[in-house]
Protein backbone atom coordinates (compact mmCIF):
# COMPACT_ATOMS: atom_id res chain seq x y z
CA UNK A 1 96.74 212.05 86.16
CA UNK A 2 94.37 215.17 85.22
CA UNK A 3 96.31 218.52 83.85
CA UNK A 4 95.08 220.96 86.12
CA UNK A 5 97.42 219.65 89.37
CA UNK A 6 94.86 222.18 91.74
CA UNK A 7 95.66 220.67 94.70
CA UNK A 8 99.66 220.55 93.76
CA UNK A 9 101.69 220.24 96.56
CA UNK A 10 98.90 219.88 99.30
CA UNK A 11 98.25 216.97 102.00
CA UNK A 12 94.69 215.18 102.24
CA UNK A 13 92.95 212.77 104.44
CA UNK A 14 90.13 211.16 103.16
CA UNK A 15 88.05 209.00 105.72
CA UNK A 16 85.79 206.21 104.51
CA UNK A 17 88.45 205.70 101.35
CA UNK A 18 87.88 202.07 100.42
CA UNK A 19 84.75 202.23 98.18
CA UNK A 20 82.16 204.87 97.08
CA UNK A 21 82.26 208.34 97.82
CA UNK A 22 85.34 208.20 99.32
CA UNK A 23 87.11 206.04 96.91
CA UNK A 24 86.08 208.59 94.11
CA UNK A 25 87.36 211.49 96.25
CA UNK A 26 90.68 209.97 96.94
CA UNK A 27 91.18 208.72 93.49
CA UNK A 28 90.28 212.55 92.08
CA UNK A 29 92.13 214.52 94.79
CA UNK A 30 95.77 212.54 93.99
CA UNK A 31 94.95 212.80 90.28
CA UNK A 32 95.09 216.57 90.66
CA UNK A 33 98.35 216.09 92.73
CA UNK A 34 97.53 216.12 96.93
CA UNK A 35 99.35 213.40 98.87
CA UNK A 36 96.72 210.82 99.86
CA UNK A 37 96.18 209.51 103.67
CA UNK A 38 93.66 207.18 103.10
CA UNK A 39 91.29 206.21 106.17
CA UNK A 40 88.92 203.43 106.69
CA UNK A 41 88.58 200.57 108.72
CA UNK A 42 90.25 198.39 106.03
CA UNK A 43 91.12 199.08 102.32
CA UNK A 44 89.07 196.39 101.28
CA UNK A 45 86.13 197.98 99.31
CA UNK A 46 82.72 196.54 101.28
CA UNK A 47 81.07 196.08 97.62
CA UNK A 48 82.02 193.37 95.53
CA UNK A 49 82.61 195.24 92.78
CA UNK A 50 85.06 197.45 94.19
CA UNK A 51 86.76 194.35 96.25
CA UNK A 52 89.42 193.36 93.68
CA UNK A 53 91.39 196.59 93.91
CA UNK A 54 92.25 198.84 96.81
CA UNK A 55 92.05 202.67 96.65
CA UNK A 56 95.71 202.54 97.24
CA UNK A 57 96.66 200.65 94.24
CA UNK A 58 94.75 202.76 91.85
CA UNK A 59 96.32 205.79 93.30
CA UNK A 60 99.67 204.73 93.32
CA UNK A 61 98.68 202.73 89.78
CA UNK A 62 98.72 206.53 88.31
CA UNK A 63 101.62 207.77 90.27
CA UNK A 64 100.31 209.14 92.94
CA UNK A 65 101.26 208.89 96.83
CA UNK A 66 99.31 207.41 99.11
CA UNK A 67 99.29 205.73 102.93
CA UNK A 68 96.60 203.83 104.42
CA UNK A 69 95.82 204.60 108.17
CA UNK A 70 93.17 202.24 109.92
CA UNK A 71 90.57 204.55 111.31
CA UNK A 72 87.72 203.87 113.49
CA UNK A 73 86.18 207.32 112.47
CA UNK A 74 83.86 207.62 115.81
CA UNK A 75 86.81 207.14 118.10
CA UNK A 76 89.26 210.17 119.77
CA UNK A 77 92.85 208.88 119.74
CA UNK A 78 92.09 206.90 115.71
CA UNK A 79 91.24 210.49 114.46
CA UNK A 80 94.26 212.28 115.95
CA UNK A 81 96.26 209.47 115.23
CA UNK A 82 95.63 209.85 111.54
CA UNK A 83 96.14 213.18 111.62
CA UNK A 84 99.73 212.74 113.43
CA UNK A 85 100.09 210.21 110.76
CA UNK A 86 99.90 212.48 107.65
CA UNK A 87 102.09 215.20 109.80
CA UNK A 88 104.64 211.92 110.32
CA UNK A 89 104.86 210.83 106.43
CA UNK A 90 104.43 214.37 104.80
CA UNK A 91 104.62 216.97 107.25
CA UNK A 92 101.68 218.93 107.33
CA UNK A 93 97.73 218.58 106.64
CA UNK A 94 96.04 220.86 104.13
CA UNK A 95 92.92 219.18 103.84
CA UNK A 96 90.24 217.00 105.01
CA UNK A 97 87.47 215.01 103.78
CA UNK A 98 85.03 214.03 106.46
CA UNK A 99 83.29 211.31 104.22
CA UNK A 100 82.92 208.18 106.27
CA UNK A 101 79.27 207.45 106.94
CA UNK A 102 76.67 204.79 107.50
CA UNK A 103 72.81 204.41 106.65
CA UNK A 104 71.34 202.04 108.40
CA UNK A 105 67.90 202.70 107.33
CA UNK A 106 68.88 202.07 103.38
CA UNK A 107 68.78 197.97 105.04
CA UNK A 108 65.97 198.52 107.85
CA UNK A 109 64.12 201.47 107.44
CA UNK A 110 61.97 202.70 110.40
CA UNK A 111 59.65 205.83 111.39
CA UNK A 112 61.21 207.55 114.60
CA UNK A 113 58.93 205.55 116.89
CA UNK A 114 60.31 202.47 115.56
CA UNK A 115 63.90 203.18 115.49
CA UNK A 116 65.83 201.32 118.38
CA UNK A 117 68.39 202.89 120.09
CA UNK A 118 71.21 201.34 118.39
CA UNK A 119 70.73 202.50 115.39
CA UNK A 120 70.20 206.03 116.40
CA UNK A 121 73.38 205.89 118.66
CA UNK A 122 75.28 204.41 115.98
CA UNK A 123 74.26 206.56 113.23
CA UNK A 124 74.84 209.62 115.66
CA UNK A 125 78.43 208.12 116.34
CA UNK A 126 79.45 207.58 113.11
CA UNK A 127 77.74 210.41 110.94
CA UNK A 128 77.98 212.94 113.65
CA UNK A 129 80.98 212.66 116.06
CA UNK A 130 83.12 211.81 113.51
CA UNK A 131 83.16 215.11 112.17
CA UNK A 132 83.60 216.50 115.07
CA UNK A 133 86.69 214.27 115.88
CA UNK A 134 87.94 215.00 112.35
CA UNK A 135 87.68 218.95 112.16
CA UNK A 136 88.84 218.62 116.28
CA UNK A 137 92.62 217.58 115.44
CA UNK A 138 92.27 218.93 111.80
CA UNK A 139 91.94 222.22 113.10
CA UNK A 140 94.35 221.82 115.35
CA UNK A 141 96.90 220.31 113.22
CA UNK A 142 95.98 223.71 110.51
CA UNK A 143 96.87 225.84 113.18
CA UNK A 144 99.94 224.97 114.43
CA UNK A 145 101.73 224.73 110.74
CA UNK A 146 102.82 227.46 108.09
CA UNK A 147 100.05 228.54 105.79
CA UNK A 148 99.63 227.22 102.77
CA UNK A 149 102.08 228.45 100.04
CA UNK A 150 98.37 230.07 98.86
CA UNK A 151 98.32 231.96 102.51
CA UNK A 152 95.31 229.48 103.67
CA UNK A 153 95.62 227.55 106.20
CA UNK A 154 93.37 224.70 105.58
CA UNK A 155 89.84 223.12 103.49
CA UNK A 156 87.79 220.63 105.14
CA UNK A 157 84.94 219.49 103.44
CA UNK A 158 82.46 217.62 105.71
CA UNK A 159 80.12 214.79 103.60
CA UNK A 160 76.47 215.51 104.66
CA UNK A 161 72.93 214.53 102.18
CA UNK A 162 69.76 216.19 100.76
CA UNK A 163 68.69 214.53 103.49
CA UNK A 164 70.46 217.23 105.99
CA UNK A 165 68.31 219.68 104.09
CA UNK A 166 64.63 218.57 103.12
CA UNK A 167 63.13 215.42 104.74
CA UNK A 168 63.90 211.40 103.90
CA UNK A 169 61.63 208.67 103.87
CA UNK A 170 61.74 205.88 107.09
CA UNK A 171 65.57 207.11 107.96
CA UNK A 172 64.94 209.66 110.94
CA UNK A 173 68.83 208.37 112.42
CA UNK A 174 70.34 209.18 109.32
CA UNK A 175 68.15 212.55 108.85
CA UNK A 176 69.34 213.84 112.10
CA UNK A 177 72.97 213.04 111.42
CA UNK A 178 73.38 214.74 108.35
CA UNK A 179 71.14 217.58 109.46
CA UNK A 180 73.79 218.28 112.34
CA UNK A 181 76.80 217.94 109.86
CA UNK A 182 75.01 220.75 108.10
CA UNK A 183 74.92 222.88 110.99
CA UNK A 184 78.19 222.34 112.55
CA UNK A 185 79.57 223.08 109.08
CA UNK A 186 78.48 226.79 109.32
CA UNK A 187 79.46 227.05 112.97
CA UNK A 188 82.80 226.06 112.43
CA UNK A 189 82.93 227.48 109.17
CA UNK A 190 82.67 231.26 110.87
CA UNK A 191 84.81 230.69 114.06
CA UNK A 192 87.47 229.31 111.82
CA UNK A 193 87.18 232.17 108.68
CA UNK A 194 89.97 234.89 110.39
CA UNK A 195 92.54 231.97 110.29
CA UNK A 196 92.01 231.39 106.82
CA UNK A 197 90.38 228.00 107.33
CA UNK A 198 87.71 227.09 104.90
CA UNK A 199 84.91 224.61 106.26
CA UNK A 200 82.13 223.43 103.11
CA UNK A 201 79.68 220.41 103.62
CA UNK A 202 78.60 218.46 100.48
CA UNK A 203 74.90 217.38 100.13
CA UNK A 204 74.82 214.44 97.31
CA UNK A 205 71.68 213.08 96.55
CA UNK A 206 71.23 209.59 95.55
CA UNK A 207 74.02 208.64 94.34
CA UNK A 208 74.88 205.02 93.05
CA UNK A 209 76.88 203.37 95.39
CA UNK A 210 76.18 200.19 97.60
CA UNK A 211 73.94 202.12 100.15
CA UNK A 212 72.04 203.07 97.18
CA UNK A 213 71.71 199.59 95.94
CA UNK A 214 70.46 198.60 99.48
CA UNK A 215 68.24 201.54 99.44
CA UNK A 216 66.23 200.20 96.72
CA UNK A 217 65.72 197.02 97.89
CA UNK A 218 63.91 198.77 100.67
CA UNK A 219 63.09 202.23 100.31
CA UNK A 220 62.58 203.03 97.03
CA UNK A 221 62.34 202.21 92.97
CA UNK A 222 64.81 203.25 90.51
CA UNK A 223 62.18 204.96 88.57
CA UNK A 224 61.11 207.08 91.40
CA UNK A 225 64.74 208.01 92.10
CA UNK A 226 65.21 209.29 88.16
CA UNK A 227 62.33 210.89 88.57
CA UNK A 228 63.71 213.09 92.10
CA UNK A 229 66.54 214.26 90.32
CA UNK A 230 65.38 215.52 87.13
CA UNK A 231 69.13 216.34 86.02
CA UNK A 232 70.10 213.19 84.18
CA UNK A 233 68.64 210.79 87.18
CA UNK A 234 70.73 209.37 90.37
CA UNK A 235 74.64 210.69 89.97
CA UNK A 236 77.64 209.00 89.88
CA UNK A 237 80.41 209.25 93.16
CA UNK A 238 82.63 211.02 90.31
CA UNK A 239 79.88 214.06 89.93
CA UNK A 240 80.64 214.56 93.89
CA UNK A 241 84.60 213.92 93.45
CA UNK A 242 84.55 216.80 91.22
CA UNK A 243 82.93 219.03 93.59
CA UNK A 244 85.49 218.04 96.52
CA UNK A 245 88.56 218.99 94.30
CA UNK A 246 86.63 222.67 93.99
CA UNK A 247 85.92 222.84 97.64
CA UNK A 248 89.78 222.12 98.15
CA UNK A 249 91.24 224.22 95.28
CA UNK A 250 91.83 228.19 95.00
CA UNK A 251 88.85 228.34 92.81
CA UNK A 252 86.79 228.10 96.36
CA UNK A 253 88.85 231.12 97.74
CA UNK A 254 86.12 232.73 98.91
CA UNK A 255 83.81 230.20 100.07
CA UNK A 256 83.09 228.97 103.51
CA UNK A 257 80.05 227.63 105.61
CA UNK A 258 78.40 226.57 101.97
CA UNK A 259 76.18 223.42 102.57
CA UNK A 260 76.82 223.04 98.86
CA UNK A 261 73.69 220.44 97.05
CA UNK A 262 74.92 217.68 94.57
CA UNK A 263 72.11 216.28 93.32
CA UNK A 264 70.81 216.41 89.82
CA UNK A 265 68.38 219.25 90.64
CA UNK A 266 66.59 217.49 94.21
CA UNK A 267 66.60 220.18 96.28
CA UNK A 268 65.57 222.31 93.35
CA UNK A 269 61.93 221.27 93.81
């Protein structure tokens, strides 16, 4: 566990737990003492490499506490079921990591008027309505309970991309997703500000997790990737756990509706 403890004493779900991003976020956020609901559609990691330990068992490994909640993200009653479920085993929700998130078009890429319906819809369903779902009955969960011992009443941090900001490459689905995380961010951000609710988005670039392994099969060279990001090359799902413990922690006291780039200097161009 990490001396700082800056989320001491608060309650996090993090969706899309069992590998990458969200793995890295879960892991980070109990280090620096929150209560872990982690949410996925099964703690099995999806990468091979990730596949012989849960997120769970590492938490609970370094003496953290942690539940497990199957979540379809893009479905109603799984979201506010998870949500009940943290209020059920700890009493209250203090944060929320919207992280959970597909790219299709890292396996097939497409130009817009090649990409079928299906993958549009379920980009859109995952990526989009998910964070809907998840701010829907986080909000409503922050509400309802006592502030924070800190007087807030709530951080979620919503996972969007570069790709929400500046164009992508033969991945219009997953462009339009992120781009509307982005913007729902702000919304929500501002209608939620005079309850004391902050709302951030993160915008990693390439960051070296499975998708990006599948993404350079198909989309791109690792050469051309170190040379986007001119800060050290493609990150690490740490650089962006880092970043999520900020977003969650007093030190982000008076930031809201930030669309916040992670990216080794991208978006700098």
């Amino acid at each position: 566990m990490t001396d700082t403890h800056r989320l001491q004493d608060k309650v996090a779900i993090v969706t899309g737990s069992s590998s990458g991003l969200g793995r890295a976020i879960a892991i980070r956020h109990a280090q620096e003492g929150a209560k872990l609901i982690c949410a996925d559609l099964t703690p099995t990691a999806r990468t091979q490499e990730e596949s012989s330990v849960t997120t769970q068992e590492l938490i609970v490994q370094a003496g953290g506490e942690v539940l497990f909640v199957q979540t379809d993200v893009s479905d109603a009653t799984a979201m506010g079921s998870v949500v009940a479920a943290a209020v059920k085993q700890y009493g209250r929700l203090d944060i929320l990591v919207n992280n959970a998130g597909v790219a299709i078009e890292a396996r097939a890429p497409a130009v817009l008027h090649l990409t079928d319906e299906a993958t549009w819809d379920t980009t859109m369903q995952v990526n989009a309505k998910s964070i809907f779902l998840g701010c829907k009955y986080a909000l409503t969960q922050m509400l309802a309970q006592e502030p924070h011992s800190s007087g807030d009443r709530g951080w979620i941090i919503n996972n969007s991309s570069i790709m929400g900001m500046v164009g992508g490459k033969e991945s219009p689905s997953y462009c339009a997703s992120k781009g509307a995380v982005s913007s729902l961010t702000r919304q929500v951000a501002l209608d939620y500000a005079p309850h004391n609710i902050h709302v951030n988005t993160l915008c990693p670039g390439f960051i070296q997790t499975a998708i990006l392994a599948e993404a350079q099969t198909s989309l791109v060279c690792h050469e051309a990737l170190k040379r986007r990001h001119p800060l050290k090359g493609p990150g690490l799902p740490e650089d962006v756990a880092r970043m999520a413990v900020v977003l969650a922690s007093d030190d982000a006291n008076w930031v809201t509706g930030v669309c916040l780039p992670v990216d080794g200097g991208y978006t700098a161009r």
